[in-house]
N, C-alpha and C. Protein backbone atom coordinates (compact mmCIF):
# COMPACT_ATOMS: atom_id res chain seq x y z
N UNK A 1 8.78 9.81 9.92
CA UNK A 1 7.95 10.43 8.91
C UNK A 1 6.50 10.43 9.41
N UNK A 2 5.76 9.51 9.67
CA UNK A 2 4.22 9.48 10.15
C UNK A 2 3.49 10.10 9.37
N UNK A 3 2.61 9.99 8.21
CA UNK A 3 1.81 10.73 7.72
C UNK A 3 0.75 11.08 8.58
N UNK A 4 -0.22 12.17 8.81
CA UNK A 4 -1.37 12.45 9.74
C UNK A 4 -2.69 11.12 9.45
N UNK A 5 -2.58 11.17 8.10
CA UNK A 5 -3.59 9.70 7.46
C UNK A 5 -3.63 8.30 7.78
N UNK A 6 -2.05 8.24 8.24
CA UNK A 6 -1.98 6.74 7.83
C UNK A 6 -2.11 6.09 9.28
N UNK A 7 -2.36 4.88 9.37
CA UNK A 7 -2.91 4.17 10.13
C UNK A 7 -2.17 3.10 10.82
N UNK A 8 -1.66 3.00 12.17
CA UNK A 8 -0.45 1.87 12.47
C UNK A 8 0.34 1.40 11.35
N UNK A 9 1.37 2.11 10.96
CA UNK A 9 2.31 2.35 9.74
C UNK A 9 3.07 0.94 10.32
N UNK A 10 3.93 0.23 9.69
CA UNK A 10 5.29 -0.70 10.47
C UNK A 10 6.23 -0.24 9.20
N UNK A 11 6.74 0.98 8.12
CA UNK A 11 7.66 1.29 7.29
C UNK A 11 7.32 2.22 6.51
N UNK A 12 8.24 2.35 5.73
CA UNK A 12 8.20 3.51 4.54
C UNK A 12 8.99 2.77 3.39
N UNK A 13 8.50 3.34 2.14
CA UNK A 13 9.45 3.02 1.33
C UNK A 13 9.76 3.85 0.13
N UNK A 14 10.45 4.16 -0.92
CA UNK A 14 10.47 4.80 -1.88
C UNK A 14 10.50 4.35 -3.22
N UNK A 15 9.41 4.97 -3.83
CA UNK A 15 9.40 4.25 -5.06
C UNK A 15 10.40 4.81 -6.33
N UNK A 16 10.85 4.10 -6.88
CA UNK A 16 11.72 4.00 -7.77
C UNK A 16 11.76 5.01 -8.92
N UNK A 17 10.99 5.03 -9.57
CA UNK A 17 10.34 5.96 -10.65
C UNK A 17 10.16 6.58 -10.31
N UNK A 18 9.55 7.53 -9.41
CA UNK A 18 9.32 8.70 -9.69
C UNK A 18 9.78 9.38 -7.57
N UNK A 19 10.24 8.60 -6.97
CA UNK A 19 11.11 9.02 -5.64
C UNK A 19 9.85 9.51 -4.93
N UNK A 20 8.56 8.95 -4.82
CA UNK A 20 7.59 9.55 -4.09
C UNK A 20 7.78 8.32 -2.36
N UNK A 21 7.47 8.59 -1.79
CA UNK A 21 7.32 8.10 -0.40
C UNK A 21 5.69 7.75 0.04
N UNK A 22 5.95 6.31 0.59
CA UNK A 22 4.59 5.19 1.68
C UNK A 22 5.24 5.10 1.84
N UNK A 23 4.00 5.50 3.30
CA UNK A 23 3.95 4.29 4.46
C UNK A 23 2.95 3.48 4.14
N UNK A 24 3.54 2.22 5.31
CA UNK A 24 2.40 1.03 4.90
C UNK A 24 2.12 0.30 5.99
N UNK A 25 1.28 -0.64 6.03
CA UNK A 25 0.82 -0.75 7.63
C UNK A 25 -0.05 -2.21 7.29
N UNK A 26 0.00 -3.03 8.22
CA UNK A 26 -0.95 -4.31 7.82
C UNK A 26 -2.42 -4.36 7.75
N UNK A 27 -2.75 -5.00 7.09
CA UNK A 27 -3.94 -5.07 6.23
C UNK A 27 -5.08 -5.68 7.38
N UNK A 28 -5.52 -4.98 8.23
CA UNK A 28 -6.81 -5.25 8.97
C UNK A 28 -8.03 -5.51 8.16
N UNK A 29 -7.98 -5.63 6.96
CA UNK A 29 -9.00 -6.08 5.95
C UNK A 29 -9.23 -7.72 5.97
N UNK A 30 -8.83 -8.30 6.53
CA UNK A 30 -8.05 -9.76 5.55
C UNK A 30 -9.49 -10.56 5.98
N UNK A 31 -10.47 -10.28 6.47
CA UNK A 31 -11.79 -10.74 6.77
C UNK A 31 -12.33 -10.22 4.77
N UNK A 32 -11.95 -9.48 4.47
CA UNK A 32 -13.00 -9.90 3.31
C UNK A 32 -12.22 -10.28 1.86
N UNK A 33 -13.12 -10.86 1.35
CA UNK A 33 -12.16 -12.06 0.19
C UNK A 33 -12.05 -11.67 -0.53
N UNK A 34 -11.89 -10.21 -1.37
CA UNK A 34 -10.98 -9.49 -2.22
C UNK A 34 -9.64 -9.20 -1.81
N UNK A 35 -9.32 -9.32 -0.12
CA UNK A 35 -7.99 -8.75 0.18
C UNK A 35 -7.31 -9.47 0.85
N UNK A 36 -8.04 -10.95 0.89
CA UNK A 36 -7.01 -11.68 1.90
C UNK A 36 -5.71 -11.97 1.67
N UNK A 37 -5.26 -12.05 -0.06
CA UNK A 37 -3.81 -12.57 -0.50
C UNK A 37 -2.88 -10.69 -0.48
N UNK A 38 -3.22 -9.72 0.01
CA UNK A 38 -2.57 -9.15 -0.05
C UNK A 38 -2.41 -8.34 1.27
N UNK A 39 -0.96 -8.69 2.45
CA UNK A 39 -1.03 -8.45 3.55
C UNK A 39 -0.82 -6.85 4.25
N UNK A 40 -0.73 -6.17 3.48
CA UNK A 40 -0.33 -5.05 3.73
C UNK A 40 -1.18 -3.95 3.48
N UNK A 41 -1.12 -2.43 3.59
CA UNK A 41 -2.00 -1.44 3.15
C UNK A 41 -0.71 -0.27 2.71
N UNK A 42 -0.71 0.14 1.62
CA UNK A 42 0.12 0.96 1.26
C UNK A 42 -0.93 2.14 1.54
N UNK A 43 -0.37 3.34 2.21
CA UNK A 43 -0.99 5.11 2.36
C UNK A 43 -0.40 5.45 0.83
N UNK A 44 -1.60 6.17 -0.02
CA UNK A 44 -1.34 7.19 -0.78
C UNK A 44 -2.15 8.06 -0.95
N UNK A 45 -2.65 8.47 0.29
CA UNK A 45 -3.48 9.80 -0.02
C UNK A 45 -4.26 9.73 1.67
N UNK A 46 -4.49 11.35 1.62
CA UNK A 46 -5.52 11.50 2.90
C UNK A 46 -7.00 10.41 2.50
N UNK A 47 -7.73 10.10 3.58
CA UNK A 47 -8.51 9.65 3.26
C UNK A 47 -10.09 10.81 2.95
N UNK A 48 -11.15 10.18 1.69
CA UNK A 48 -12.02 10.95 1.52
C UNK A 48 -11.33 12.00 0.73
N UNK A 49 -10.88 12.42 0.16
CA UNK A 49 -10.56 12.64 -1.01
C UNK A 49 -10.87 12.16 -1.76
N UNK A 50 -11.95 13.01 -3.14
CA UNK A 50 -12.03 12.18 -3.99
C UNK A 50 -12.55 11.07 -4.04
N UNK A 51 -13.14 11.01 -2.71
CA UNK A 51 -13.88 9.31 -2.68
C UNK A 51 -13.15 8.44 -2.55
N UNK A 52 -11.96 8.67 -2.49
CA UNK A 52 -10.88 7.70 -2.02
C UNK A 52 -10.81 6.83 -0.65
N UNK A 53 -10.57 6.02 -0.24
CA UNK A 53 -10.02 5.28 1.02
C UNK A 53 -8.43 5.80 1.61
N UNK A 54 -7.99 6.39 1.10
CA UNK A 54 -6.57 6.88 1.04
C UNK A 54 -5.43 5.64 0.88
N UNK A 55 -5.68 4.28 0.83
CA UNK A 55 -5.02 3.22 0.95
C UNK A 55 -5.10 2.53 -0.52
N UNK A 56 -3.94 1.55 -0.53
CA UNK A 56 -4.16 0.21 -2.05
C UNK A 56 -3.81 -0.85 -1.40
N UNK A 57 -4.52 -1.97 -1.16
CA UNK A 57 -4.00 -3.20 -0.85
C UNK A 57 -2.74 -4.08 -1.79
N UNK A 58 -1.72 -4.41 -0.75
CA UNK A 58 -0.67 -4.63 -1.42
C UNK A 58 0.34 -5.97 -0.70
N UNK A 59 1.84 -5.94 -1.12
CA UNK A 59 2.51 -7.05 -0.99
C UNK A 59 3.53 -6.36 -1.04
N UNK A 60 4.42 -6.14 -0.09
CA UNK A 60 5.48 -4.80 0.26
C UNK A 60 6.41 -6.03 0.68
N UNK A 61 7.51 -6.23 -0.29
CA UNK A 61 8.91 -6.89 -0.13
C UNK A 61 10.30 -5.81 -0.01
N UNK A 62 11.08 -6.34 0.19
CA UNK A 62 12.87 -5.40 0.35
C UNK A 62 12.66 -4.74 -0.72
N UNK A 63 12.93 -4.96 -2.15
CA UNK A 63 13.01 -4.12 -3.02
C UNK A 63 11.76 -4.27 -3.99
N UNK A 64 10.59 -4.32 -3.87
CA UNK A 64 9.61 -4.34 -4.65
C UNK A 64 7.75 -4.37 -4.21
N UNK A 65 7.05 -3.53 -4.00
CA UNK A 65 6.10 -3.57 -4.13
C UNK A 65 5.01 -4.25 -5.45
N UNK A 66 4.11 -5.22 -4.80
CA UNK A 66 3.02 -5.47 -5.90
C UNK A 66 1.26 -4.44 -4.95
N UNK A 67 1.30 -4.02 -5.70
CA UNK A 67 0.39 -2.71 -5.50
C UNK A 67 -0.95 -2.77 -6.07
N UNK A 68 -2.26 -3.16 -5.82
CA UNK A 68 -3.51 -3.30 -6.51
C UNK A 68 -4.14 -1.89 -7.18
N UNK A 69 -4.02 -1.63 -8.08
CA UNK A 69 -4.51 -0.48 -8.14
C UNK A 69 -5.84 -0.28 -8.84
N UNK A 70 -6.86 -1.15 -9.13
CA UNK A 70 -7.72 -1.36 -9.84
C UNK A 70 -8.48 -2.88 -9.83
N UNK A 71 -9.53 -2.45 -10.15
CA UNK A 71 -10.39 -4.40 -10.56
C UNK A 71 -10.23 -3.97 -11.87
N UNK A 72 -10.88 -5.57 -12.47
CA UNK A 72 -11.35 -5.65 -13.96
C UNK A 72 -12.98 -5.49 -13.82
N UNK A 73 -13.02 -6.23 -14.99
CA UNK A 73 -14.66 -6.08 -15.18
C UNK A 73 -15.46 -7.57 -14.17
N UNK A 74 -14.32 -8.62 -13.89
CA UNK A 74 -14.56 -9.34 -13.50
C UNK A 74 -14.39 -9.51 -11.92
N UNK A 75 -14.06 -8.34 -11.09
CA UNK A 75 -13.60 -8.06 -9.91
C UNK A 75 -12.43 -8.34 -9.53
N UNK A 76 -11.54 -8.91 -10.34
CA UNK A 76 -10.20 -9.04 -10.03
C UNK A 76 -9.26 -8.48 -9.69
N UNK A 77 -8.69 -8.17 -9.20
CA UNK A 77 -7.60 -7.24 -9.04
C UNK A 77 -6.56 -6.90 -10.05
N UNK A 78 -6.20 -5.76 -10.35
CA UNK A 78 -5.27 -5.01 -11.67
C UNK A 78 -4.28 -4.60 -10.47
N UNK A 79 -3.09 -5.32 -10.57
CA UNK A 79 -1.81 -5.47 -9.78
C UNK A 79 -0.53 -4.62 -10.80
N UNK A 80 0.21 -3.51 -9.93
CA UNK A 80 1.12 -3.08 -10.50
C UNK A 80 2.17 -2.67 -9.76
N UNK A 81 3.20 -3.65 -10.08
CA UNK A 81 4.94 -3.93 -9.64
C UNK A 81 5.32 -2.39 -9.53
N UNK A 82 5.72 -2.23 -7.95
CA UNK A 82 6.64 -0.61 -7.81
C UNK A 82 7.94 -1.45 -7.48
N UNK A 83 9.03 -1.18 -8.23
CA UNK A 83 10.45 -1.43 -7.86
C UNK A 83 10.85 0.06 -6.88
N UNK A 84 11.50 -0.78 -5.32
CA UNK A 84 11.27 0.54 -4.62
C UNK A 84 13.05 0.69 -4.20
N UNK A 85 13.49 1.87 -4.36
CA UNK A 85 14.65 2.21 -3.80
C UNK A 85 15.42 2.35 -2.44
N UNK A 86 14.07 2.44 -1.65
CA UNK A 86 14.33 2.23 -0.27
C UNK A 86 13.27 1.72 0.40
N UNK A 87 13.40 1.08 1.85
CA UNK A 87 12.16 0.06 2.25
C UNK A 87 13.01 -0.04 3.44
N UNK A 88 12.48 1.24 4.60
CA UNK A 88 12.49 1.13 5.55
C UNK A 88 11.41 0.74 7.07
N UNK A 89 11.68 -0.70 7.43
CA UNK A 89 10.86 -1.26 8.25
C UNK A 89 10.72 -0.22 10.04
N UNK A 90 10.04 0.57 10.21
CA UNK A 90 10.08 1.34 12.27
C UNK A 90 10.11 0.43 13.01
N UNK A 91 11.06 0.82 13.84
CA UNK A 91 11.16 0.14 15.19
C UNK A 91 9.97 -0.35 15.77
N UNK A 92 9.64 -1.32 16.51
CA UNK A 92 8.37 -1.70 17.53
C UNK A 92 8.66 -1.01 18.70
């Protein structure tokens, strides 16, 4: 699959609800302390779009993504569970 966006991918997966497709790729962030507990980078979007990063820092298991999709008012992270239907790891 390879999206043109995404960035040293190591899988894909499919989310449950609604059958959309990430890739995801490890979290070269982990130097700053909003993202160190979450090892991964889920792709959902080109980047710059919208002001976007094209990425959500996340926690990509066999059948379940925990997915950051938001802070609070307090900088915290607003975490939301993707139950995923498929979760395929690429070859090295």
């Amino acid at each position: 699959m390879f999206y043109t966006y995404t960035k040293d991918p190591i899988g894909v997966f499919v989310e449950k609800d609604h059958g959309n497709w990430f890739e995801y790729s490890i979290n070269d962030d982990m130097d700053q302390i909003t993202c160190y507990q979450f090892p991964h980078k889920v792709w959902v979007g080109g980047e710059g779009i919208c002001g976007d990063q094209g990425y959500r820092y996340a926690i990509v298991k066999k059948t379940v993504a925990y997915v950051v999709i938001d802070e609070d008012d307090c900088g915290e992270p607003v975490i939301e569970k993707w139950h995923l239907k498929k979760n395929t790891q690429y070859a090295a």
